[in-house]
C-alpha atoms as a PDB file:
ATOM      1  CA  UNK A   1      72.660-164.261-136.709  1.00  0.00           C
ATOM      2  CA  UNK A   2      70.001-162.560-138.697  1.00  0.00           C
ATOM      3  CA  UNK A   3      67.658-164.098-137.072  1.00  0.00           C
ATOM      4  CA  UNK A   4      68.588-162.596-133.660  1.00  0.00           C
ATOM      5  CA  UNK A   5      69.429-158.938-135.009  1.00  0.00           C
ATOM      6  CA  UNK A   6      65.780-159.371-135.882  1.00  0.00           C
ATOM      7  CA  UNK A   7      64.501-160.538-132.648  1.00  0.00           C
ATOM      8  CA  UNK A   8      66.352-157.781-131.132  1.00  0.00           C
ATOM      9  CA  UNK A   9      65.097-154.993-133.384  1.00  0.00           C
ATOM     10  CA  UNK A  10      61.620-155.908-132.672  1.00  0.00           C
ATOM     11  CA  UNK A  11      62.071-156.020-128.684  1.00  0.00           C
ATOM     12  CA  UNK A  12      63.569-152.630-129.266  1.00  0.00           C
ATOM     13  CA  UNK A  13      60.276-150.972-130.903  1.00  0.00           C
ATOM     14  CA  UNK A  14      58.513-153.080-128.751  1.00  0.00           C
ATOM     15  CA  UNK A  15      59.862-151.164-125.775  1.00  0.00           C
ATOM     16  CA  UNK A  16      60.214-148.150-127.538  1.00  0.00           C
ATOM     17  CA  UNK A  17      56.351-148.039-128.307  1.00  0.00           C
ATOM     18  CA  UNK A  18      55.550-148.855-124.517  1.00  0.00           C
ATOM     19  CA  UNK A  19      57.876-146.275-123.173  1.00  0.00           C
ATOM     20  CA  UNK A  20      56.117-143.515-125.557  1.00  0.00           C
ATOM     21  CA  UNK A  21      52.388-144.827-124.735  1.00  0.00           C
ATOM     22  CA  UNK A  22      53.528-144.614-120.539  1.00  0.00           C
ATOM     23  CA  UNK A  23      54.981-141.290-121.423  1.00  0.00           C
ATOM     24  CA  UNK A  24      51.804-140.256-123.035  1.00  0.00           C
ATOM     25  CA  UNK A  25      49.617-141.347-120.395  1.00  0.00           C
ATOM     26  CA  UNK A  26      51.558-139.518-117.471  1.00  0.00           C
ATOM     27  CA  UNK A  27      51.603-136.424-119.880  1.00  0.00           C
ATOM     28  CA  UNK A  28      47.541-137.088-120.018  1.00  0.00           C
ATOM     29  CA  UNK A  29      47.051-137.438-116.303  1.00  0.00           C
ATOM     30  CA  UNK A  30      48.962-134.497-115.639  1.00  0.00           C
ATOM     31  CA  UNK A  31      47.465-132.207-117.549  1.00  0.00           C
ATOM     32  CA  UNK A  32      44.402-134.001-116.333  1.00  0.00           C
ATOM     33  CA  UNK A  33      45.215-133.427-112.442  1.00  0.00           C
ATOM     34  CA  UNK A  34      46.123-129.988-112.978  1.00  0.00           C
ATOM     35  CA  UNK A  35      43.015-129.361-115.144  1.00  0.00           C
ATOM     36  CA  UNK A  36      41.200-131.001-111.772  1.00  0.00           C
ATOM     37  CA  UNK A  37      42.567-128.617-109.428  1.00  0.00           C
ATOM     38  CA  UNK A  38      42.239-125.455-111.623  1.00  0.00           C
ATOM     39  CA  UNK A  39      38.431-126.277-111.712  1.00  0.00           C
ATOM     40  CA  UNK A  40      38.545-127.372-108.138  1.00  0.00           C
ATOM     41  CA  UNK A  41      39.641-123.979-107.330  1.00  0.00           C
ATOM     42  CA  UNK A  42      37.240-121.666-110.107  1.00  0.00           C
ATOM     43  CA  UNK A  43      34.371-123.626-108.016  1.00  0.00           C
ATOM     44  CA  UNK A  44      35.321-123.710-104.766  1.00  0.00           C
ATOM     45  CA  UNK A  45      35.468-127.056-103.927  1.00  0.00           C
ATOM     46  CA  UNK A  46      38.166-127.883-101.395  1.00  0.00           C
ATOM     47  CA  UNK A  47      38.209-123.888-100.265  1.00  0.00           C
ATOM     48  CA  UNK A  48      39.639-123.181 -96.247  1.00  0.00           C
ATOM     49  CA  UNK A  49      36.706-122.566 -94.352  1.00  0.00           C
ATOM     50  CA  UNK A  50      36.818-124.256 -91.035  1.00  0.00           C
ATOM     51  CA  UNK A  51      40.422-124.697 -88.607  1.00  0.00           C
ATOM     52  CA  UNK A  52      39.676-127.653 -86.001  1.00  0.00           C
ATOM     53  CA  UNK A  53      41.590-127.350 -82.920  1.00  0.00           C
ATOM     54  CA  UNK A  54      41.851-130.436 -81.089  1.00  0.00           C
ATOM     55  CA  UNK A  55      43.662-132.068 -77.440  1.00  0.00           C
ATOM     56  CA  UNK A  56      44.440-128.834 -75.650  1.00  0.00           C
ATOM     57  CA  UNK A  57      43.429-128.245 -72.377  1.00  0.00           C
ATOM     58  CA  UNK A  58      45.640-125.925 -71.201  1.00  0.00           C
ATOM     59  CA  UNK A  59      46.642-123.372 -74.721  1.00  0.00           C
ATOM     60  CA  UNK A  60      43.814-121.723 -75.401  1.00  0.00           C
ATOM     61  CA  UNK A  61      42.333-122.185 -79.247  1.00  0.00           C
ATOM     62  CA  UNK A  62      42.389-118.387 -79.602  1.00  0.00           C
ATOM     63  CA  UNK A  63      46.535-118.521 -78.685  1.00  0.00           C
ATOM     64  CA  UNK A  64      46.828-121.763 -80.991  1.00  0.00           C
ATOM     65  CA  UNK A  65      44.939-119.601 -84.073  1.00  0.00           C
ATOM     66  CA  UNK A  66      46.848-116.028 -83.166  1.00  0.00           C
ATOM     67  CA  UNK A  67      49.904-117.939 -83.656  1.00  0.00           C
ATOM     68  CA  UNK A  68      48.938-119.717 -86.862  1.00  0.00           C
ATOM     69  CA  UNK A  69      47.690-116.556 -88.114  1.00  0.00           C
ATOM     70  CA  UNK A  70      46.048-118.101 -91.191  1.00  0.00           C
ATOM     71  CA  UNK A  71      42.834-116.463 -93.181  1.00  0.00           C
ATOM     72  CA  UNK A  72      40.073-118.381 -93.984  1.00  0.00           C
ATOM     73  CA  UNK A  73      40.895-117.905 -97.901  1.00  0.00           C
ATOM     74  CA  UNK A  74      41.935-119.968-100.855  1.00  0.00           C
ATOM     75  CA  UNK A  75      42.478-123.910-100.815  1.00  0.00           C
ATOM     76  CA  UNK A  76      43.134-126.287 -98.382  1.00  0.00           C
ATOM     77  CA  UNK A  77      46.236-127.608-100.660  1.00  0.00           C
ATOM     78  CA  UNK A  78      47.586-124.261-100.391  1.00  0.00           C
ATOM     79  CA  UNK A  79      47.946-124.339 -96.614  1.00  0.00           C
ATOM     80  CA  UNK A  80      52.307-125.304 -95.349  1.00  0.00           C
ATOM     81  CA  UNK A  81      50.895-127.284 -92.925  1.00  0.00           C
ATOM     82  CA  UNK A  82      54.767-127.781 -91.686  1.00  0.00           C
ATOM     83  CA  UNK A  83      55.308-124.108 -91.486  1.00  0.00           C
ATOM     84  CA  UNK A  84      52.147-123.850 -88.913  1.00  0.00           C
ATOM     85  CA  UNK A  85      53.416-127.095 -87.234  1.00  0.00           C
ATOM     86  CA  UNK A  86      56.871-125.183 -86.268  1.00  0.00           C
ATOM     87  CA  UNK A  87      54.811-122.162 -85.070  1.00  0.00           C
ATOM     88  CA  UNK A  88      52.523-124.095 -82.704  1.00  0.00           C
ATOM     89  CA  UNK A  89      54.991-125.957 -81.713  1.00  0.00           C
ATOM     90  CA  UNK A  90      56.886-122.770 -80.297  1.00  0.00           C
ATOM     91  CA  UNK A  91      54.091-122.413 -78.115  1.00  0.00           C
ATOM     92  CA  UNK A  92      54.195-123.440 -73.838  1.00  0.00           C
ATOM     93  CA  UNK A  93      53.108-126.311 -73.007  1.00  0.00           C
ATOM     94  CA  UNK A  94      52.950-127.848 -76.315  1.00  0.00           C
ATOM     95  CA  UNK A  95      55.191-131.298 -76.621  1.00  0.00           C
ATOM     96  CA  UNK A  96      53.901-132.097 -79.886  1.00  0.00           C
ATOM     97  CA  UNK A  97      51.511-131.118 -83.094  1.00  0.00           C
ATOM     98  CA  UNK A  98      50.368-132.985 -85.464  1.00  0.00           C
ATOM     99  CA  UNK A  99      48.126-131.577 -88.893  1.00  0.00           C
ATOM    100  CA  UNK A 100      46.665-132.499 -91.742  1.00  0.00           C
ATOM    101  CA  UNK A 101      43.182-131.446 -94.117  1.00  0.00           C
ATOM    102  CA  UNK A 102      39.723-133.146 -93.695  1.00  0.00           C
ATOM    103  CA  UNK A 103      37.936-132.315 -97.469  1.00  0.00           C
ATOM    104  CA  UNK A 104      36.334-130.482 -98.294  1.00  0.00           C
ATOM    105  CA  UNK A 105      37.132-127.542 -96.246  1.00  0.00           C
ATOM    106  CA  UNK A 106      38.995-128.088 -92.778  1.00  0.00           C
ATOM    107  CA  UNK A 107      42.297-127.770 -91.769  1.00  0.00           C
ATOM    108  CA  UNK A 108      43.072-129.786 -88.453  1.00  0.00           C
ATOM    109  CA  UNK A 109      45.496-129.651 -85.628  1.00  0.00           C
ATOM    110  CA  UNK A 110      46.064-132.312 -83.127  1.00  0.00           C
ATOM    111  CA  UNK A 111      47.976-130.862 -79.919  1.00  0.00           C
ATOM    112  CA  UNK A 112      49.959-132.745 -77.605  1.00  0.00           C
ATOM    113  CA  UNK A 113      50.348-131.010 -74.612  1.00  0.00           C
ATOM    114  CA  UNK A 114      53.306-131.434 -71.723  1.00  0.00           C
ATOM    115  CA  UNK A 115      51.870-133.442 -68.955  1.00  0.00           C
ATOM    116  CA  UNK A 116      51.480-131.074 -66.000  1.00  0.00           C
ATOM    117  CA  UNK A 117      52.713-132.305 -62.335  1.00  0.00           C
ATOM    118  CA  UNK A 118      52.065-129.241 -60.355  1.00  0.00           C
ATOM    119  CA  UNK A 119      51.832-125.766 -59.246  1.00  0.00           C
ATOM    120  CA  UNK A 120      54.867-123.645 -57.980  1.00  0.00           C
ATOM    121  CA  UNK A 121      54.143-121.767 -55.092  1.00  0.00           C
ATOM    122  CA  UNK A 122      55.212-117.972 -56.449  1.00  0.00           C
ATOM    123  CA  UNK A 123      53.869-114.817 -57.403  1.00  0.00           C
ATOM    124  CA  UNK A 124      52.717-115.319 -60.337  1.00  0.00           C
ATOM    125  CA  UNK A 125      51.273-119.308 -61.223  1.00  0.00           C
ATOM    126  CA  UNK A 126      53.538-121.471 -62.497  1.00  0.00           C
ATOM    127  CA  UNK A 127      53.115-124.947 -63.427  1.00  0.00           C
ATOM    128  CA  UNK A 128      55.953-127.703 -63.188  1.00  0.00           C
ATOM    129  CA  UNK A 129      55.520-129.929 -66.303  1.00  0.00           C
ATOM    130  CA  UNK A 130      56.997-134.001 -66.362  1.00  0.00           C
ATOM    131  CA  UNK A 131      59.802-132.426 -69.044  1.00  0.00           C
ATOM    132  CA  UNK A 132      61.453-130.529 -66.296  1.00  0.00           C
ATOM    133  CA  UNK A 133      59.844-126.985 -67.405  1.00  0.00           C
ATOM    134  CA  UNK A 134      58.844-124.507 -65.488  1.00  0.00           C
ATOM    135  CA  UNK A 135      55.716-122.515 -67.722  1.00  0.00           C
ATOM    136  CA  UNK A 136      53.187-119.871 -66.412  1.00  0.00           C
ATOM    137  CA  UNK A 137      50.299-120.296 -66.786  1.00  0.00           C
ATOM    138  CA  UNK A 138      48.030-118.589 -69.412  1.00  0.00           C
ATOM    139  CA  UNK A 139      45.365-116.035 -68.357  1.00  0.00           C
ATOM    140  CA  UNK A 140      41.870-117.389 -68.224  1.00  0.00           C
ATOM    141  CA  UNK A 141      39.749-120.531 -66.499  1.00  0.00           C
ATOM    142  CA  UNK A 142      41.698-123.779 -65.791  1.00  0.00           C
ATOM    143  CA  UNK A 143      40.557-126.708 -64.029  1.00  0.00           C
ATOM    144  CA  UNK A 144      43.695-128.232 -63.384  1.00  0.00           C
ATOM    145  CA  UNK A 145      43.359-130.413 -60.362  1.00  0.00           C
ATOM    146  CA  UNK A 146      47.072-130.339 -59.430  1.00  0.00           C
ATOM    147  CA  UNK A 147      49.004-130.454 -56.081  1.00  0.00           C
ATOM    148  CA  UNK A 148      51.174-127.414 -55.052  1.00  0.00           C
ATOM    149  CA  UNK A 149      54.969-127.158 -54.451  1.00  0.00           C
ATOM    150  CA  UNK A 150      55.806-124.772 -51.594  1.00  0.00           C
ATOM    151  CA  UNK A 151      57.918-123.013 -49.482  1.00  0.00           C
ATOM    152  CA  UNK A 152      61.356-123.144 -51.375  1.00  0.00           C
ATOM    153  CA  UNK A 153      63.125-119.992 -51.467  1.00  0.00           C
ATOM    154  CA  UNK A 154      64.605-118.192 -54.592  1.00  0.00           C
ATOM    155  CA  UNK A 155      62.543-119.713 -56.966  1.00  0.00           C
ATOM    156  CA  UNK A 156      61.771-117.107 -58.643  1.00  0.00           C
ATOM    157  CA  UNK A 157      65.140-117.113 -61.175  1.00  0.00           C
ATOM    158  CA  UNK A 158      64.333-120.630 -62.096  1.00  0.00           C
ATOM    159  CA  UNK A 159      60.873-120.016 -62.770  1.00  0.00           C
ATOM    160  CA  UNK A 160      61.577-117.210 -65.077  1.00  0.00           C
ATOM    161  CA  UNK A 161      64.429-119.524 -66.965  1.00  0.00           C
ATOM    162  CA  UNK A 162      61.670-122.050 -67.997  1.00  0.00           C
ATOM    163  CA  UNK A 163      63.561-124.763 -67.030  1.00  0.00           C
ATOM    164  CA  UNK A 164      64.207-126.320 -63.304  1.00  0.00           C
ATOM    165  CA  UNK A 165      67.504-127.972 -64.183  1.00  0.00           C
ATOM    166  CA  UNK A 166      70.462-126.638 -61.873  1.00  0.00           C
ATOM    167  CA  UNK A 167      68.101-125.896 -58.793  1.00  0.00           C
ATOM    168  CA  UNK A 168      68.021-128.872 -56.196  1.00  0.00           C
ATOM    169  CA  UNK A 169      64.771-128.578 -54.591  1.00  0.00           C
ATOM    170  CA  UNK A 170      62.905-128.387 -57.848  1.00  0.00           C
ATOM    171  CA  UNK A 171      64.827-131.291 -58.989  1.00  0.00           C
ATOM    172  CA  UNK A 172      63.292-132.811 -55.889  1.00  0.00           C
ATOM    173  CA  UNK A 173      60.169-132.267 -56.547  1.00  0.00           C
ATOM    174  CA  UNK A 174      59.946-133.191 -59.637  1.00  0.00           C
ATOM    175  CA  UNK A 175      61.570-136.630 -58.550  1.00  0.00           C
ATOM    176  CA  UNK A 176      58.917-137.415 -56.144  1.00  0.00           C
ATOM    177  CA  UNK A 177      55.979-136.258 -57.982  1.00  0.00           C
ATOM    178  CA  UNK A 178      57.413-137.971 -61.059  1.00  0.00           C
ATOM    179  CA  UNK A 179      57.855-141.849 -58.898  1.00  0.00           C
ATOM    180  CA  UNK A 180      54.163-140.873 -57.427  1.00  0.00           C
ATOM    181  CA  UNK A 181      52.528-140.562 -60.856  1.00  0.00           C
ATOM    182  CA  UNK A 182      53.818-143.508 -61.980  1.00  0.00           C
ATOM    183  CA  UNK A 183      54.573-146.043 -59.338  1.00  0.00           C
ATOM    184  CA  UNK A 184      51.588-144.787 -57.051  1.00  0.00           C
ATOM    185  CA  UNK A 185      49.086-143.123 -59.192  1.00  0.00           C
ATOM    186  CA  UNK A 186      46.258-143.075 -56.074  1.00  0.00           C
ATOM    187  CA  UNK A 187      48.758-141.086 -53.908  1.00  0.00           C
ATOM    188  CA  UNK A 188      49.374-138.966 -56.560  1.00  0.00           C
ATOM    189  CA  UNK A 189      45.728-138.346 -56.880  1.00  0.00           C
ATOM    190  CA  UNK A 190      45.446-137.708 -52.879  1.00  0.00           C
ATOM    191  CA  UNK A 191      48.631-135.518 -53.059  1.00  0.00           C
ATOM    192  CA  UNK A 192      47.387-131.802 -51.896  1.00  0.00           C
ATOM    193  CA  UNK A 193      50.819-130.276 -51.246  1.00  0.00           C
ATOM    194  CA  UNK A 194      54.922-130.562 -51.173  1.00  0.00           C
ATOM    195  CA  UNK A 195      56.112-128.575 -48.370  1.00  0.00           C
ATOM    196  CA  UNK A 196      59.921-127.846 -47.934  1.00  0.00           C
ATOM    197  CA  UNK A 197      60.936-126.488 -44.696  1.00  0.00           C
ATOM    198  CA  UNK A 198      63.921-123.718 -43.749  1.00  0.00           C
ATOM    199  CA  UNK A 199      65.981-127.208 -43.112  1.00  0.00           C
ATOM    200  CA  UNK A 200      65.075-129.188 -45.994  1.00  0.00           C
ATOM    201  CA  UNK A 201      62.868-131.416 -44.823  1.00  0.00           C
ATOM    202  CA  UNK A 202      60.233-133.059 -47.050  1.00  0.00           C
ATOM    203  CA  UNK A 203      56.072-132.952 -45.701  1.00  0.00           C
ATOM    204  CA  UNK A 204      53.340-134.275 -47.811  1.00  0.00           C
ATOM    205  CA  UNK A 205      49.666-133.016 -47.178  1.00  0.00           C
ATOM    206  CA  UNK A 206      46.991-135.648 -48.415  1.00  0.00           C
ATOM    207  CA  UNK A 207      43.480-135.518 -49.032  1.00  0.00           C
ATOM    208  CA  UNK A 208      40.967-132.332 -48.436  1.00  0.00           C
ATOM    209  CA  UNK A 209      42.236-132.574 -44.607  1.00  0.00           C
ATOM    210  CA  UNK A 210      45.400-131.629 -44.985  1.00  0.00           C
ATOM    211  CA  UNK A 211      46.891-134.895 -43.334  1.00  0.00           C
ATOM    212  CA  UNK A 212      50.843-134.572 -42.801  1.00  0.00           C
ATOM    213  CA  UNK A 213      52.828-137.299 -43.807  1.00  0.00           C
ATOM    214  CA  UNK A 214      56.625-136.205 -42.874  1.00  0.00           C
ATOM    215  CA  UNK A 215      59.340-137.657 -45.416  1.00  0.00           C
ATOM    216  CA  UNK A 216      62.374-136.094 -43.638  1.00  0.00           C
ATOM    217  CA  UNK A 217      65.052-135.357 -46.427  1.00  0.00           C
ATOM    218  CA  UNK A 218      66.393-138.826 -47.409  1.00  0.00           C
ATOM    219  CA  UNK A 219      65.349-142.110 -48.734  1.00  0.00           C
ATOM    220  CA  UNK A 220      62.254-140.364 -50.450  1.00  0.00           C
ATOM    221  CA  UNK A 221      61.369-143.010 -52.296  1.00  0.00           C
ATOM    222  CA  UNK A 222      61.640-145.654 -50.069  1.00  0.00           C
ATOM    223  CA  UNK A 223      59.569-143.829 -47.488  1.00  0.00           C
ATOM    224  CA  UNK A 224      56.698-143.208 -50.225  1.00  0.00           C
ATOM    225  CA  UNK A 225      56.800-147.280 -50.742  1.00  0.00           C
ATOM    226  CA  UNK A 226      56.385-147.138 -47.016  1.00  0.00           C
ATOM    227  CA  UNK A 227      53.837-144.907 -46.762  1.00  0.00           C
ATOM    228  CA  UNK A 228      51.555-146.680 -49.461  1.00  0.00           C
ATOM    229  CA  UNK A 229      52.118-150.264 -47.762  1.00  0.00           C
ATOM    230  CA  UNK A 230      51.326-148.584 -44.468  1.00  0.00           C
ATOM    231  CA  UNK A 231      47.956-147.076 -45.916  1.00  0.00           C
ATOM    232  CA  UNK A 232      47.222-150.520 -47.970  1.00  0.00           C
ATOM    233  CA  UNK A 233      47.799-152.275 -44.205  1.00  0.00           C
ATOM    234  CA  UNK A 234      45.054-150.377 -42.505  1.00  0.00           C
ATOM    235  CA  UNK A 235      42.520-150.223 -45.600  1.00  0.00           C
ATOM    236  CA  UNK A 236      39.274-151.159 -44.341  1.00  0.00           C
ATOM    237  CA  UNK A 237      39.667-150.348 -40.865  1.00  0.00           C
ATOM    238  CA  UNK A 238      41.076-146.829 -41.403  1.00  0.00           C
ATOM    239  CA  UNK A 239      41.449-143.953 -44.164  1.00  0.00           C
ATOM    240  CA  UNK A 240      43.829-141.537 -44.694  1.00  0.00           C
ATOM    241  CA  UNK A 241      41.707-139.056 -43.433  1.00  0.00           C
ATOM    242  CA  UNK A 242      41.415-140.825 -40.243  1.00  0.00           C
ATOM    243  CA  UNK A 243      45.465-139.473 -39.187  1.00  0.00           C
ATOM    244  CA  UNK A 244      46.528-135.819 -38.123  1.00  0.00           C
ATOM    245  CA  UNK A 245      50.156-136.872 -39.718  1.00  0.00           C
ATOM    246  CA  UNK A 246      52.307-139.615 -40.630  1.00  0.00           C
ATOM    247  CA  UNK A 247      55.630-139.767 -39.789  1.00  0.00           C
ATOM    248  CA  UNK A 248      58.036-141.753 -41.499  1.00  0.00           C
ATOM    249  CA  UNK A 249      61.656-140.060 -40.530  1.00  0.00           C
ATOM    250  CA  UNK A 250      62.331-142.971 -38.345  1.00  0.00           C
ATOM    251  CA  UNK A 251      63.588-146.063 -39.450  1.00  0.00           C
ATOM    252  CA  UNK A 252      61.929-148.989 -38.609  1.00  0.00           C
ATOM    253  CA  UNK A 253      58.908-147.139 -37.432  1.00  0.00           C
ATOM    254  CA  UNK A 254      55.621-145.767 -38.047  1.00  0.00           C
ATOM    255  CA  UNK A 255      54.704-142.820 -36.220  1.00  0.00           C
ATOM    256  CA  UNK A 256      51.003-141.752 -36.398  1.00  0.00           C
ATOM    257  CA  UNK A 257      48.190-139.543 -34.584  1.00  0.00           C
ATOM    258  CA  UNK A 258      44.695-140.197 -35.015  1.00  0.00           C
ATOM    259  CA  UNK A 259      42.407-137.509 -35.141  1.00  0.00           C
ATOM    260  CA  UNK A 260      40.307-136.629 -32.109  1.00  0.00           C
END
């Protein structure tokens, strides 16, 4: 019995005196870290000096650094990188941000931008984005190489919402250029403009000559499959650019006229 009181008394101060040397060495390195980072800062080390904008192509850096609004002063640790994340992130166009500090000096921002489908035929430019938003465009140079949406009437209050959701012939268009991107990513690329007519109707123009390839109003997608066996049929012998218009309202049937 004696024996064991002992055995336990000297496990006790065993673990007593490692607990007190662990607790003295986290007490060191703190005082040591903060020591660190109090010189750090008396020296300038790790001072803000350089904000790296990076993956936009459509927000501007100059809106991206209005809205983070953030001097080039004091340390990198002392930027809230989540407080400019929620500001960026407020901006158009922008589906996601991601930040964090190259050392000594920079403060980066990663941008992920909503993926653009096409422009909206209005008075102002306005660009129809794979989310279903409807965003003008931001003043200056862009070389977006996007097909236009046309002729659909009282756009305008859908536009200005932001958001297409409610108004059927956006909806529409953002169905079909949505199945073209990803189902038939060379049409997409040959896709000039979606005309709607007074009655509803659906014409593609392809390619720099304006070649009309008439949907009609139903089986959309169907008549796109069509349409891209039909062109895959004749490759070799003839080009898209070889048809005035393609008509594909008819079931069954093919209608085409060459060009003189």
């Amino acid at each position: 019995m004696v024996g064991s009181i002992k055995t336990t008394v000297r496990y006790m101060v065993r673990w007593l005196r490692r607990g007190l040397i662990a607790t003295l060495l986290m007490a060191i390195g703190w005082v040591l870290g903060k020591a660190i980072v109090t010189y750090t800062k008396e020296i300038a080390v790790f001072d803000l000096r350089r904000i790296e904008i990076r993956g936009h192509s459509i927000v501007s850096r100059a809106a991206v650094i209005n809205v983070i609004d953030l001097p080039l002063t004091g340390s990198i640790f002392d930027v809230d990188l989540d407080a400019i994340q929620h500001k960026v992130e407020r901006l158009n166009f922008i589906q996601g941000v991601r930040l964090g500090r190259i050392f000594p000096h920079t403060v980066f921002v990663d941008i992920v931008e909503n993926r653009p489908l096409a422009y909206v035929s209005a008075p102002e430019f306005f660009v129809l984005t794979a989310d279903g938003s409807a965003l003008p465009l931001p003043n200056g140079r862009h070389q977006l190489e996007l097909p236009t949406v046309s002729g659909i009437p009282d756009v305008n209050s859908a536009l200005d919402a932001g958001k297409i959701a409610g108004h059927d012939k956006l909806e529409q268009a953002l169905e079909i250029l949505g199945f073209l991107k990803t189902a038939f990513p060379v049409l997409y690329q040959e896709l000039s403009e979606i005309v709607f007519s007074s009655t509803g109707e659906i014409t593609l123009y392809l390619a720099e000559t304006s070649t009309a390839v008439r949907l009609g109003d139903s089986d959309l997608e169907q008549r796109i499959a069509t349409l891209d066996a039909f062109l895959t049929t004749v490759m070799g012998q003839h080009s898209v650019v070889d048809y005035s218009y393609i008509d594909l309202r008819y079931k069954q049937q093919i209608i085409v006229r060459e060009r003189a």
